[in-house]
PDB file of N, CA and C in Angstrom:
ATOM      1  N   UNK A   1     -64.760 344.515  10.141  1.00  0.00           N
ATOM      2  CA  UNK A   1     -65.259 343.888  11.357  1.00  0.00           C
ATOM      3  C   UNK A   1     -64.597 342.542  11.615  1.00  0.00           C
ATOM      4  N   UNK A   2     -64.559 341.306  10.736  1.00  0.00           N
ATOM      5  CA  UNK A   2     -63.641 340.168  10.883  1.00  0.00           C
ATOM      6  C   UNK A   2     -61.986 340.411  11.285  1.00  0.00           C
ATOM      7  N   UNK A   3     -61.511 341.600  10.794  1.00  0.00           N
ATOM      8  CA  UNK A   3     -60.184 341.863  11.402  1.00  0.00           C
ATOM      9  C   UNK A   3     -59.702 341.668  12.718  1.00  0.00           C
ATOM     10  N   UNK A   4     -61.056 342.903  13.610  1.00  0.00           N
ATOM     11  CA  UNK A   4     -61.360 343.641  14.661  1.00  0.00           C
ATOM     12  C   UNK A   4     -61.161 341.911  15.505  1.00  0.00           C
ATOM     13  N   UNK A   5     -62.507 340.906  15.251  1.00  0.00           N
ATOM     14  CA  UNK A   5     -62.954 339.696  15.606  1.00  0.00           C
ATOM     15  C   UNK A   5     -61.694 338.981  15.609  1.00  0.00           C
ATOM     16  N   UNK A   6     -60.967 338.777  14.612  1.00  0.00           N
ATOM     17  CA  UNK A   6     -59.511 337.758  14.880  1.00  0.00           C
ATOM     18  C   UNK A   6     -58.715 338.427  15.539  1.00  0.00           C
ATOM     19  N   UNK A   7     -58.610 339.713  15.717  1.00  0.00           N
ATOM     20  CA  UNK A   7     -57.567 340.301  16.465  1.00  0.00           C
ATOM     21  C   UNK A   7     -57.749 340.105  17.973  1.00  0.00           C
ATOM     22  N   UNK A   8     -58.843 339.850  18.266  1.00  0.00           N
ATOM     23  CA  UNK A   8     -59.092 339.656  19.517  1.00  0.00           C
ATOM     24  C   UNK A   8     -59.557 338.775  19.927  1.00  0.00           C
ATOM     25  N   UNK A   9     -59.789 337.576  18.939  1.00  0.00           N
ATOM     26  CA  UNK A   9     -59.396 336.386  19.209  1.00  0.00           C
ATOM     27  C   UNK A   9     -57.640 336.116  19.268  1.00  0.00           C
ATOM     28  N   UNK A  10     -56.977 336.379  18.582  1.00  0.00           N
ATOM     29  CA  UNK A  10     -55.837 336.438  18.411  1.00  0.00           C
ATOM     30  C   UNK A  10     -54.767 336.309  19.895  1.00  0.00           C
ATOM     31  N   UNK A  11     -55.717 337.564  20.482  1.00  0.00           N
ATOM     32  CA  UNK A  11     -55.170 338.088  21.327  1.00  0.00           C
ATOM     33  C   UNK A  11     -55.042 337.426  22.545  1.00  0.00           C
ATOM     34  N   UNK A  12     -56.370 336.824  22.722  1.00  0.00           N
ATOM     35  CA  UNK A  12     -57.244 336.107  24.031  1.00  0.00           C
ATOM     36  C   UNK A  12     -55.975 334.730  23.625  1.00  0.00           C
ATOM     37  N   UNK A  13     -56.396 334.352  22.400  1.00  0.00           N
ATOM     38  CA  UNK A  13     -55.211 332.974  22.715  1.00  0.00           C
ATOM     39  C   UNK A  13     -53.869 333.101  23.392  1.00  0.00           C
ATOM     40  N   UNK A  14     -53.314 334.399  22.625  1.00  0.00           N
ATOM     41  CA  UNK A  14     -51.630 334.259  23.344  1.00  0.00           C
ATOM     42  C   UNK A  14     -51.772 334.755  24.472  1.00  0.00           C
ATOM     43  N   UNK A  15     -52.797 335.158  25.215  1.00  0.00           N
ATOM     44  CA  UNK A  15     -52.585 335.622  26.656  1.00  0.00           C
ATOM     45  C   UNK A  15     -52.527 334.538  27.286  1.00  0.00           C
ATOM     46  N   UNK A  16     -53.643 334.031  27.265  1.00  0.00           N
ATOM     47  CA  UNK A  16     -54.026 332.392  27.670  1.00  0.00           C
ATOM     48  C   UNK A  16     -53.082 331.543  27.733  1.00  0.00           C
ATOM     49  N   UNK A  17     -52.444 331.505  26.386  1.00  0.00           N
ATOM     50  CA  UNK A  17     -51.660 330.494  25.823  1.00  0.00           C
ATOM     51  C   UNK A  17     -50.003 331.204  26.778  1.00  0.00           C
ATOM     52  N   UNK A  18     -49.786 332.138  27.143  1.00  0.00           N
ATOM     53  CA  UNK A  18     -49.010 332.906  28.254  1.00  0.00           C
ATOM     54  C   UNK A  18     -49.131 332.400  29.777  1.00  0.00           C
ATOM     55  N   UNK A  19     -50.529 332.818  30.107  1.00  0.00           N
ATOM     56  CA  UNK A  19     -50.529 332.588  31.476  1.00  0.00           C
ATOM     57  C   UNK A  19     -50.899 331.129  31.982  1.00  0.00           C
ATOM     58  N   UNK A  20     -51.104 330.159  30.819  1.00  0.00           N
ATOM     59  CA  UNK A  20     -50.873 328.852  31.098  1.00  0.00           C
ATOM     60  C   UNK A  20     -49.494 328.622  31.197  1.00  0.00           C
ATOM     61  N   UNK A  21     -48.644 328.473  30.213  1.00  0.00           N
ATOM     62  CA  UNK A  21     -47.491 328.616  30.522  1.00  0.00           C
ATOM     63  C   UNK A  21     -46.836 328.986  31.498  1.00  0.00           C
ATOM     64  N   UNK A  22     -46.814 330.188  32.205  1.00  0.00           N
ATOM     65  CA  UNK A  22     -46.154 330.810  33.457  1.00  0.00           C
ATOM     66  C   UNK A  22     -46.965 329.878  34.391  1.00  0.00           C
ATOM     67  N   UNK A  23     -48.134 329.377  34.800  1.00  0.00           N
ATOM     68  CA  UNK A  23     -48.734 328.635  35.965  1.00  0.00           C
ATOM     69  C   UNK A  23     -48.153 327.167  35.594  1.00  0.00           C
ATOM     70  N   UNK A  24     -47.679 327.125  34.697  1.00  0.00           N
ATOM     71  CA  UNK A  24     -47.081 325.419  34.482  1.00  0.00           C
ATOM     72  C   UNK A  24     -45.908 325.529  34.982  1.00  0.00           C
ATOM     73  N   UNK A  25     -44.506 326.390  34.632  1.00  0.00           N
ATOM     74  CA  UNK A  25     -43.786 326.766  34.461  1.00  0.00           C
ATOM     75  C   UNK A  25     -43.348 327.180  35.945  1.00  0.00           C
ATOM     76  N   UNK A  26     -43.970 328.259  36.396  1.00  0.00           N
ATOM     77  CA  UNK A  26     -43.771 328.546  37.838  1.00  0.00           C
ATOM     78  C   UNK A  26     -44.189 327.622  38.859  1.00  0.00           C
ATOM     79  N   UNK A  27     -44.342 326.313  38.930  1.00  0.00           N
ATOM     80  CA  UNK A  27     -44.859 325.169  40.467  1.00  0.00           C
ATOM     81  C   UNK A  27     -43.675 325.148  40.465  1.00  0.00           C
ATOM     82  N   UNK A  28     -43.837 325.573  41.982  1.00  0.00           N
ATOM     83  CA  UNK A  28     -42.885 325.048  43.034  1.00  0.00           C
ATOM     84  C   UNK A  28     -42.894 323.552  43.545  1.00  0.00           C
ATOM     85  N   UNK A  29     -41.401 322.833  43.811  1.00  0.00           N
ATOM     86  CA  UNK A  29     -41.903 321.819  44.295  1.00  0.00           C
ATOM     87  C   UNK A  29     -41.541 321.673  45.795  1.00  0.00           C
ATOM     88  N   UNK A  30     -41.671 320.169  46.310  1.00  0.00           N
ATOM     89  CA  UNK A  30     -41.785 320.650  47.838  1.00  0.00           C
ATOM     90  C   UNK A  30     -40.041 320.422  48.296  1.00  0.00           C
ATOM     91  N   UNK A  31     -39.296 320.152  46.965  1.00  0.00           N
ATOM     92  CA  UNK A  31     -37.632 320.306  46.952  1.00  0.00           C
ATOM     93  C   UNK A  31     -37.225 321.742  47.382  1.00  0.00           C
ATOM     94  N   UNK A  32     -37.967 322.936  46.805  1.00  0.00           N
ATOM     95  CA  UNK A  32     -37.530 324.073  47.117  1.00  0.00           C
ATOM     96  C   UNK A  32     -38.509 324.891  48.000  1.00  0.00           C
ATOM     97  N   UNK A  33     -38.970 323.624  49.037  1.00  0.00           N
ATOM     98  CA  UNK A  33     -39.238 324.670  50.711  1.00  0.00           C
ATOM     99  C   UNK A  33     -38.335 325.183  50.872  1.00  0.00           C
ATOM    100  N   UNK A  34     -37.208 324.647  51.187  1.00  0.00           N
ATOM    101  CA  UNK A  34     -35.929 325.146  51.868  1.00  0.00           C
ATOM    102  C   UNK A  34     -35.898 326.919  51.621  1.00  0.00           C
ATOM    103  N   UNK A  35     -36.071 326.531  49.838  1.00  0.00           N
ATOM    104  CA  UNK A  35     -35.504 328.209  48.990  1.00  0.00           C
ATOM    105  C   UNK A  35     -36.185 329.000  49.465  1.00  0.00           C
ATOM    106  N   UNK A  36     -37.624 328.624  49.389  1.00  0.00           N
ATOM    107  CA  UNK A  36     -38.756 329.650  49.713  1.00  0.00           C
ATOM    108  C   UNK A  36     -38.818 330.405  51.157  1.00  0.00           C
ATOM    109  N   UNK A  37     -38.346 329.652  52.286  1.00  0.00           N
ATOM    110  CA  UNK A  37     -38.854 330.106  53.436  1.00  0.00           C
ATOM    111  C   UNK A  37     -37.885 331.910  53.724  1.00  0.00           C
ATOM    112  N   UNK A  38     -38.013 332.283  54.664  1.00  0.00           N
ATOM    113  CA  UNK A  38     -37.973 334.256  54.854  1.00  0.00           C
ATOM    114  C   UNK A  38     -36.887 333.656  55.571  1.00  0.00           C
ATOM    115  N   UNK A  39     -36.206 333.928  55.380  1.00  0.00           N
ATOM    116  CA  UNK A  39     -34.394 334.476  56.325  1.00  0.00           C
ATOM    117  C   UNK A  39     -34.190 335.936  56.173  1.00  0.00           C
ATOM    118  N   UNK A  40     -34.720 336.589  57.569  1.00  0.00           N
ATOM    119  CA  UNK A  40     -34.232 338.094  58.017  1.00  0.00           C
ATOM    120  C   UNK A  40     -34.459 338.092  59.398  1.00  0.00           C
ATOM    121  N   UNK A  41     -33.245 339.113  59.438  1.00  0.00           N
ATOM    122  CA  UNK A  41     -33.216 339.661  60.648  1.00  0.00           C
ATOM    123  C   UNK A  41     -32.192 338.565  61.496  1.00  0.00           C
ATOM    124  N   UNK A  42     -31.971 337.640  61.189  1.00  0.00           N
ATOM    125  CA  UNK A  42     -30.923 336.443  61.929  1.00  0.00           C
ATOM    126  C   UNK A  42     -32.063 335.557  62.507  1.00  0.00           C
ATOM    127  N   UNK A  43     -33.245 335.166  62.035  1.00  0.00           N
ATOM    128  CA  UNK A  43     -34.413 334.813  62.766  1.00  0.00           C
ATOM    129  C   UNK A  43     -34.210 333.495  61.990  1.00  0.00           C
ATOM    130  N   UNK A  44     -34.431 332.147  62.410  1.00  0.00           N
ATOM    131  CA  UNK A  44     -34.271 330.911  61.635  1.00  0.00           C
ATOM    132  C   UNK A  44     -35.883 331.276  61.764  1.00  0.00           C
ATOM    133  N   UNK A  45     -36.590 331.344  60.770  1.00  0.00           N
ATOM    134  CA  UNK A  45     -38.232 330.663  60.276  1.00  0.00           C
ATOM    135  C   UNK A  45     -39.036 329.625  60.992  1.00  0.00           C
ATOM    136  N   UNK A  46     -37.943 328.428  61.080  1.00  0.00           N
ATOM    137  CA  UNK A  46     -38.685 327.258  61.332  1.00  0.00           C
ATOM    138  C   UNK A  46     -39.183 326.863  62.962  1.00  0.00           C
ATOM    139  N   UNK A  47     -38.686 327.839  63.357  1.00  0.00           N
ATOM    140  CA  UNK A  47     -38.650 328.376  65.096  1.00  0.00           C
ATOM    141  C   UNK A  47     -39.923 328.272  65.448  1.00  0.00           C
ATOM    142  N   UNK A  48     -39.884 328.650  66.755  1.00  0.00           N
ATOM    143  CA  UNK A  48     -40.728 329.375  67.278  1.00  0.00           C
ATOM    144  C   UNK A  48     -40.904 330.990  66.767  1.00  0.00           C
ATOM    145  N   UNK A  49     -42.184 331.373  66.722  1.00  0.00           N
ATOM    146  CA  UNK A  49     -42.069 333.230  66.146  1.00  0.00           C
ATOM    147  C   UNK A  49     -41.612 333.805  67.410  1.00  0.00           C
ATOM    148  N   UNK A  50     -41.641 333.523  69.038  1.00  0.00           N
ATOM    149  CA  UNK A  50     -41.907 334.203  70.097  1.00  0.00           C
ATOM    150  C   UNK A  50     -40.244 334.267  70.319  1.00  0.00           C
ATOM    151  N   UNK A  51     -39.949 333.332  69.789  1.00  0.00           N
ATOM    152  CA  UNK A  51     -38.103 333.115  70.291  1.00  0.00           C
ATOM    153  C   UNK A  51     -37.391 334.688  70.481  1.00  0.00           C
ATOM    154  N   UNK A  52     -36.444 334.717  71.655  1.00  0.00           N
ATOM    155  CA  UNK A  52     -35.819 335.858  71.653  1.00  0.00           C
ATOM    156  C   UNK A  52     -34.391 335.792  71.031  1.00  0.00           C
ATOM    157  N   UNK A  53     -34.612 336.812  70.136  1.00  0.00           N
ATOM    158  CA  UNK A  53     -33.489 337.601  69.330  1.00  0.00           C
ATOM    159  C   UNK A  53     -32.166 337.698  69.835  1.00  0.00           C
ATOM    160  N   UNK A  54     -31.325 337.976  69.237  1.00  0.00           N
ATOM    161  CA  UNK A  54     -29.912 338.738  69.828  1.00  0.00           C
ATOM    162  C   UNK A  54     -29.807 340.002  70.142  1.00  0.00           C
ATOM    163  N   UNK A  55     -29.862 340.216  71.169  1.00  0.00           N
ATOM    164  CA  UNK A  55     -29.659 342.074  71.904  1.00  0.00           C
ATOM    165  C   UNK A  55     -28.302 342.790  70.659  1.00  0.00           C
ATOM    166  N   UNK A  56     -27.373 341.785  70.392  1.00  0.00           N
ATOM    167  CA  UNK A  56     -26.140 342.169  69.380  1.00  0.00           C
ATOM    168  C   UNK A  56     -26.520 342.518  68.001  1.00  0.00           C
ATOM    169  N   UNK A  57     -27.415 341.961  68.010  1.00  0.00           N
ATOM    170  CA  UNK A  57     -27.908 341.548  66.274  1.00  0.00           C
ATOM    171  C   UNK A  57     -28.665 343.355  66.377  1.00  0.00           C
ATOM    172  N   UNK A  58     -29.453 343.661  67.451  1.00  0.00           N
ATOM    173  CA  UNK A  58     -30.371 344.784  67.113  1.00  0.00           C
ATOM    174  C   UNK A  58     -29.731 345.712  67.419  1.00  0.00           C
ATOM    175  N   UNK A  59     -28.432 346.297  68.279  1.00  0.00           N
ATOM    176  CA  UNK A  59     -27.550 347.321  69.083  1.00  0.00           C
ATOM    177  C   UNK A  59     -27.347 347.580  67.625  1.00  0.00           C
ATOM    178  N   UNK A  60     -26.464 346.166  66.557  1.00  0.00           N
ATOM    179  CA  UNK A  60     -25.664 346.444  65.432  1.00  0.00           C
ATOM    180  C   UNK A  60     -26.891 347.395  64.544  1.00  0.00           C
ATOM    181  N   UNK A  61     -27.667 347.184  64.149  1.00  0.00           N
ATOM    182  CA  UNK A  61     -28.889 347.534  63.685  1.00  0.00           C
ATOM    183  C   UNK A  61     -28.786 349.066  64.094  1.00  0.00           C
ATOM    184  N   UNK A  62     -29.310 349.118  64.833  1.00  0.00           N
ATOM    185  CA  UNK A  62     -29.616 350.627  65.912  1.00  0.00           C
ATOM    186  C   UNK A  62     -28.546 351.191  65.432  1.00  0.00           C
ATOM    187  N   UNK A  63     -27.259 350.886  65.558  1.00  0.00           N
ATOM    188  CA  UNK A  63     -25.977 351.767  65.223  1.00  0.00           C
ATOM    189  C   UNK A  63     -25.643 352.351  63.595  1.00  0.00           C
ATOM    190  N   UNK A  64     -26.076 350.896  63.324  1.00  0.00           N
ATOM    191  CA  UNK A  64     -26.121 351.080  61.499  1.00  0.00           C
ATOM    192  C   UNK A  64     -27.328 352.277  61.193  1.00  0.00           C
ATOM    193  N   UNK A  65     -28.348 352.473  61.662  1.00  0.00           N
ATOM    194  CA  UNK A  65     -29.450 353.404  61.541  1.00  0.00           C
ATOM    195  C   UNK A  65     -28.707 354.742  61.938  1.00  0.00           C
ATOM    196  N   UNK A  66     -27.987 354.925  62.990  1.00  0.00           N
ATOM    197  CA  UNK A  66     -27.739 356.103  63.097  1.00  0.00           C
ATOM    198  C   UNK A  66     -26.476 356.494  62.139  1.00  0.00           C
ATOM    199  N   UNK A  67     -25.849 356.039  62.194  1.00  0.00           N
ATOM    200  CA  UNK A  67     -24.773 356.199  61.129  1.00  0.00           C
ATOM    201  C   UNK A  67     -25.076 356.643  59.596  1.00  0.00           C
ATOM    202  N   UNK A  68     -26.272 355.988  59.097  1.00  0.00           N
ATOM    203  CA  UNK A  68     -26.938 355.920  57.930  1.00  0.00           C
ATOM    204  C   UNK A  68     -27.508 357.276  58.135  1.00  0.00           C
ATOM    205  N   UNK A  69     -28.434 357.783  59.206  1.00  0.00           N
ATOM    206  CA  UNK A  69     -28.511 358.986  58.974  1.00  0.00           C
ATOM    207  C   UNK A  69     -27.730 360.173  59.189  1.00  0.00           C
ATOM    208  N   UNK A  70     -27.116 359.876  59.348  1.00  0.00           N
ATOM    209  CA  UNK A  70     -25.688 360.760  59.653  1.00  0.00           C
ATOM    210  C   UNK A  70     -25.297 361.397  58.018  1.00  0.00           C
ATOM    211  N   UNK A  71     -25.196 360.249  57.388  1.00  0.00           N
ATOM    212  CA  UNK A  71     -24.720 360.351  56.246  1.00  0.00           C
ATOM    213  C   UNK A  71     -25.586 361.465  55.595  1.00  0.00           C
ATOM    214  N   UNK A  72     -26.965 360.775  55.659  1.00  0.00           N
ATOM    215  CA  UNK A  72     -28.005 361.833  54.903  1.00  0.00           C
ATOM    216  C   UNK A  72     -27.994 362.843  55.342  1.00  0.00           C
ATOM    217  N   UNK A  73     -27.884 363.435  56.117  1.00  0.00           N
ATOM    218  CA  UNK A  73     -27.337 364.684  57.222  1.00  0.00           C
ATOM    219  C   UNK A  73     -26.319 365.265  56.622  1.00  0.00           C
ATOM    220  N   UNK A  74     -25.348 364.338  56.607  1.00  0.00           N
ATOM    221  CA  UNK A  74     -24.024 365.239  56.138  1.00  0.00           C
ATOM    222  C   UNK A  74     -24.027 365.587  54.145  1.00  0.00           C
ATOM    223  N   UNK A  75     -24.750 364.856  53.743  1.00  0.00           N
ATOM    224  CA  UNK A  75     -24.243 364.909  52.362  1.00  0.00           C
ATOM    225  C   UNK A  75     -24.756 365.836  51.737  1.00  0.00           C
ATOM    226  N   UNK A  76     -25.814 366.882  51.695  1.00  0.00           N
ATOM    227  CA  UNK A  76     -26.204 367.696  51.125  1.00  0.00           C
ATOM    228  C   UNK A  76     -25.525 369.003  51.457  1.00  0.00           C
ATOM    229  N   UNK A  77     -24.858 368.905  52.472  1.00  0.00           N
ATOM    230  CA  UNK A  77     -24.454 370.223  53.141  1.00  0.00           C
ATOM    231  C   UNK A  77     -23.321 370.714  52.023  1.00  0.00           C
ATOM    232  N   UNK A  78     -22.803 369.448  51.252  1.00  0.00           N
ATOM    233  CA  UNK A  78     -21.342 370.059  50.723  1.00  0.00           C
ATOM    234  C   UNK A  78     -22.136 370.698  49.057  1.00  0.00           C
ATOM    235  N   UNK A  79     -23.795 370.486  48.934  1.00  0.00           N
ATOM    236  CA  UNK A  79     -24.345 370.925  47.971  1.00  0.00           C
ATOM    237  C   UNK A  79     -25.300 372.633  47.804  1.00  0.00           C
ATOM    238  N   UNK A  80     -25.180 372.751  49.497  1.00  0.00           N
ATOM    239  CA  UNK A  80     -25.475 374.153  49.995  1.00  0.00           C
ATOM    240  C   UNK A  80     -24.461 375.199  50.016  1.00  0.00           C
ATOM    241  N   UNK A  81     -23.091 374.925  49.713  1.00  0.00           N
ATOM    242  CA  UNK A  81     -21.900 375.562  50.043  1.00  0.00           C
ATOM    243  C   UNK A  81     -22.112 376.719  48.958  1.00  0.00           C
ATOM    244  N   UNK A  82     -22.598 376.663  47.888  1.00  0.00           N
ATOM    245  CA  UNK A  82     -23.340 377.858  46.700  1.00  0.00           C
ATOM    246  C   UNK A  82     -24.215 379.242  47.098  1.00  0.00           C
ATOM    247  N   UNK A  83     -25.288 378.706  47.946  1.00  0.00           N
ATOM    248  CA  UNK A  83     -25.949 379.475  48.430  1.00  0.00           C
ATOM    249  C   UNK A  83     -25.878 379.483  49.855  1.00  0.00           C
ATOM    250  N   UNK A  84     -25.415 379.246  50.983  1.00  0.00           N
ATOM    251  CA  UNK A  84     -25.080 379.638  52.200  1.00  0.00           C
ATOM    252  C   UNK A  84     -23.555 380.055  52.545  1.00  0.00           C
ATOM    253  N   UNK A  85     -23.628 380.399  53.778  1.00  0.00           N
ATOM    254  CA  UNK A  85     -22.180 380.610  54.233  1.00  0.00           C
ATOM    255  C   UNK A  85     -21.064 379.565  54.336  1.00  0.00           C
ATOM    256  N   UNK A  86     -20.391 379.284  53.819  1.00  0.00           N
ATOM    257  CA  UNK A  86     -19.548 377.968  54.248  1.00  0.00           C
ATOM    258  C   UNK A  86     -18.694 378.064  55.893  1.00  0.00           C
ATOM    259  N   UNK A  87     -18.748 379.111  56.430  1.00  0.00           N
ATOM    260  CA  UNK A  87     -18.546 378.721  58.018  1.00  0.00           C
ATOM    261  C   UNK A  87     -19.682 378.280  58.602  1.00  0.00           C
ATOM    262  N   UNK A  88     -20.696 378.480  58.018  1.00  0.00           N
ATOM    263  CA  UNK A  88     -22.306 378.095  58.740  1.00  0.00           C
ATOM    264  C   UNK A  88     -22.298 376.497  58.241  1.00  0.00           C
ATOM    265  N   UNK A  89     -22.086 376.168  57.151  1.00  0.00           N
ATOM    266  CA  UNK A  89     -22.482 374.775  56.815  1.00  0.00           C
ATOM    267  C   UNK A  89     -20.913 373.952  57.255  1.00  0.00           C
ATOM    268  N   UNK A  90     -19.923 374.262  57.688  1.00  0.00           N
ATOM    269  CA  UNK A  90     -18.595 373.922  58.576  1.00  0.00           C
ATOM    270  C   UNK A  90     -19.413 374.123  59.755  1.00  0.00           C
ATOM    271  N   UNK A  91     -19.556 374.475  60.545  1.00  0.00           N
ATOM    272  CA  UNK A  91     -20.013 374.736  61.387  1.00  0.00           C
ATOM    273  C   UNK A  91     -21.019 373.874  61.636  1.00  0.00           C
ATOM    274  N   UNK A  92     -22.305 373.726  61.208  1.00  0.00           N
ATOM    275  CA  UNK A  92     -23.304 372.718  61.049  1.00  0.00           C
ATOM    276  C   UNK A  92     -22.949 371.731  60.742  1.00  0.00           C
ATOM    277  N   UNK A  93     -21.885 371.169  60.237  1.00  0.00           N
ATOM    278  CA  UNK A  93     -21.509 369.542  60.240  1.00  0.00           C
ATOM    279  C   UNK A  93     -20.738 369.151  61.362  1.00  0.00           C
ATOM    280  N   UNK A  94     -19.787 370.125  61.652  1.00  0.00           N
ATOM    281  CA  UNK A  94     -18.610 369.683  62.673  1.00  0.00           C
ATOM    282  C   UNK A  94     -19.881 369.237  63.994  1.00  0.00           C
ATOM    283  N   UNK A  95     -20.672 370.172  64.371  1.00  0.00           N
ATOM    284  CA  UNK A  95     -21.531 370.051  65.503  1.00  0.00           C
ATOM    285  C   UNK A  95     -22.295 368.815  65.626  1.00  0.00           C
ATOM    286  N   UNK A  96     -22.459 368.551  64.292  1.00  0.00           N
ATOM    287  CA  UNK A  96     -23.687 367.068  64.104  1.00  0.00           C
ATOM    288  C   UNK A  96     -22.224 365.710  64.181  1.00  0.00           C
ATOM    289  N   UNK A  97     -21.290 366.156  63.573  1.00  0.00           N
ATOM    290  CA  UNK A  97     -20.189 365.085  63.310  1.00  0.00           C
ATOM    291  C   UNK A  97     -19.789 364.853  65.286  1.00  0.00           C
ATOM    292  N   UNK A  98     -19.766 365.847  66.070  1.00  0.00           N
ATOM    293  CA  UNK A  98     -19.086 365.885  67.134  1.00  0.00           C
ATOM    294  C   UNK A  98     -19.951 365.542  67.945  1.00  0.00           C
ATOM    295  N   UNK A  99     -21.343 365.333  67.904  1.00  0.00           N
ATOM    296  CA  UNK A  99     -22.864 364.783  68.264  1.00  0.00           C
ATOM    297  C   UNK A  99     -22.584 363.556  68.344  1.00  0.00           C
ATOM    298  N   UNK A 100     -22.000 362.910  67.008  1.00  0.00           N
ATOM    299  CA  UNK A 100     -22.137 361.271  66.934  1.00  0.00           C
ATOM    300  C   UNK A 100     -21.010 360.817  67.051  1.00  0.00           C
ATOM    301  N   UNK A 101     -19.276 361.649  66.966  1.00  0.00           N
ATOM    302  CA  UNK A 101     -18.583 361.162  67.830  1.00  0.00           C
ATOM    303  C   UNK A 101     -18.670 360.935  69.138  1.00  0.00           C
ATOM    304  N   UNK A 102     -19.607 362.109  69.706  1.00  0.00           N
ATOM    305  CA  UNK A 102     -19.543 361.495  71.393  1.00  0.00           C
ATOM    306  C   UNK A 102     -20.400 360.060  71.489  1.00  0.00           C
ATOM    307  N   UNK A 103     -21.196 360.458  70.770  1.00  0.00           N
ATOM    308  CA  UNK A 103     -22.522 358.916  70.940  1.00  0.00           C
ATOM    309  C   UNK A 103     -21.868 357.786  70.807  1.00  0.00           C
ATOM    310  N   UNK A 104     -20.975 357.803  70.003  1.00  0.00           N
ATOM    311  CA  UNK A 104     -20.135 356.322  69.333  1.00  0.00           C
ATOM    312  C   UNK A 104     -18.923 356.113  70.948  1.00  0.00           C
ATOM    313  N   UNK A 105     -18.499 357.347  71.126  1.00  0.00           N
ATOM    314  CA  UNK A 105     -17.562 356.833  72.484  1.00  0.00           C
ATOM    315  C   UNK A 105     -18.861 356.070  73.543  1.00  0.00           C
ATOM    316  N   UNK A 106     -19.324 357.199  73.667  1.00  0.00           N
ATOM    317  CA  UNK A 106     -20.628 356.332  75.035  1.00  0.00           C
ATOM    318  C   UNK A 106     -20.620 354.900  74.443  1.00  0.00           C
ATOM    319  N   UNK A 107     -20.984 354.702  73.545  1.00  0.00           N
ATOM    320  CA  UNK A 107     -21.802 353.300  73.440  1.00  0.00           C
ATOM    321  C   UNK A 107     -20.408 351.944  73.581  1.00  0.00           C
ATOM    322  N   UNK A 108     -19.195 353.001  73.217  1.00  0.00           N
ATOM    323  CA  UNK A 108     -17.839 352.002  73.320  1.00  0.00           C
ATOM    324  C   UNK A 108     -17.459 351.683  74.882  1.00  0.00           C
ATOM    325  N   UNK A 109     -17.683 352.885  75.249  1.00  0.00           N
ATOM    326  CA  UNK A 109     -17.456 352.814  76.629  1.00  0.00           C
ATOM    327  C   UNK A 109     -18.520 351.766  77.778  1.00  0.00           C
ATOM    328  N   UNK A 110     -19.988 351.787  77.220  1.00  0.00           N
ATOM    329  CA  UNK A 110     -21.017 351.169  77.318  1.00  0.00           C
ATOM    330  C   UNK A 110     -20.549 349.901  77.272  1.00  0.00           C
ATOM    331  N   UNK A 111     -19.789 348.989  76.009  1.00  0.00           N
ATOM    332  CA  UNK A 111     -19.958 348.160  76.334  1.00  0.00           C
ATOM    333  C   UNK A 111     -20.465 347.449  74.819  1.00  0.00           C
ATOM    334  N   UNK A 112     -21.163 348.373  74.061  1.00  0.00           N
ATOM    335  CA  UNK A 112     -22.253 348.084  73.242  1.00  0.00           C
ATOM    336  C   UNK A 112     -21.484 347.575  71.625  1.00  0.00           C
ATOM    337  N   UNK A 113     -20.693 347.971  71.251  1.00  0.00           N
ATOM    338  CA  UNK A 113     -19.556 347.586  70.550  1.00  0.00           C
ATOM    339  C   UNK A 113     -18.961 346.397  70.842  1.00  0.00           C
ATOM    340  N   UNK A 114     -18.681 345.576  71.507  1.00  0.00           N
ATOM    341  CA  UNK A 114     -18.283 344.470  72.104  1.00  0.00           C
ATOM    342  C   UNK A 114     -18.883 343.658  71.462  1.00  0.00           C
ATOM    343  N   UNK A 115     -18.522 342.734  70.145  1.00  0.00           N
ATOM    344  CA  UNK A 115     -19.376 341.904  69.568  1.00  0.00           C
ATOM    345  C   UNK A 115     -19.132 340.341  70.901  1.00  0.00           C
ATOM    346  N   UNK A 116     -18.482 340.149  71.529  1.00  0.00           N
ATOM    347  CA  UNK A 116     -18.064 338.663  72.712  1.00  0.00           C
ATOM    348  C   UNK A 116     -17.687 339.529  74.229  1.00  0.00           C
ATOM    349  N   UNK A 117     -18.202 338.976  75.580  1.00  0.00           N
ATOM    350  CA  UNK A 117     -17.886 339.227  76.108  1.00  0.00           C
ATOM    351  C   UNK A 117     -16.976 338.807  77.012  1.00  0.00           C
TER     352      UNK A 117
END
């Protein structure tokens, strides 16, 4: 029973004796506001929240999203080539690939690509 009793006294100290440490250890001071504050999205923090964005900043965004799924789209297909037809899964990429070549001309033609005008 005294084992049981120091062991868990034992225990309670180095936790303690832990999470004092990390709360000493971890203060921030008011030197590293700077570090702390959220930088995303191209949004300076210290703003206004209502401020309007860059139409460029979100097109780039939007484009990067489709592209990204494109990818996920395309990459399994070359792992189906085992069990399906490979003119069907040729076939099923060229159509999705020739989907987002046209989309990418529109949006060039658009205008939307144009990082300066």
């Amino acid at each position: 029973m005294p084992i049981i009793l120091f062991t868990l006294v034992l225990s309670l100290l180095i936790s303690t004796a832990l999470a004092v440490l990390a709360l000493t250890a971890g203060k921030k001071s008011m030197l590293d506001r700077e570090k702390l504050t959220s930088f995303e999205c191209g949004f300076d923090s210290k703003k206004k929240a209502r401020a309007p964005f860059s139409l460029r900043f979100f097109m780039v965004t939007i484009l990067f999203l489709i592209f990204d799924v494109e990818i996920t789209l395309l990459l399994p297909l070359g792992f189906l080539t085992p069990y399906s037809d490979p003119f069907m899964i040729t076939l099923t990429a060229s159509i999705l690939a020739l989907v987002l070549i046209l989309g990418l001309i529109h949006e060039w033609n658009q205008g939307a690509l144009a990082w300066v005008h």
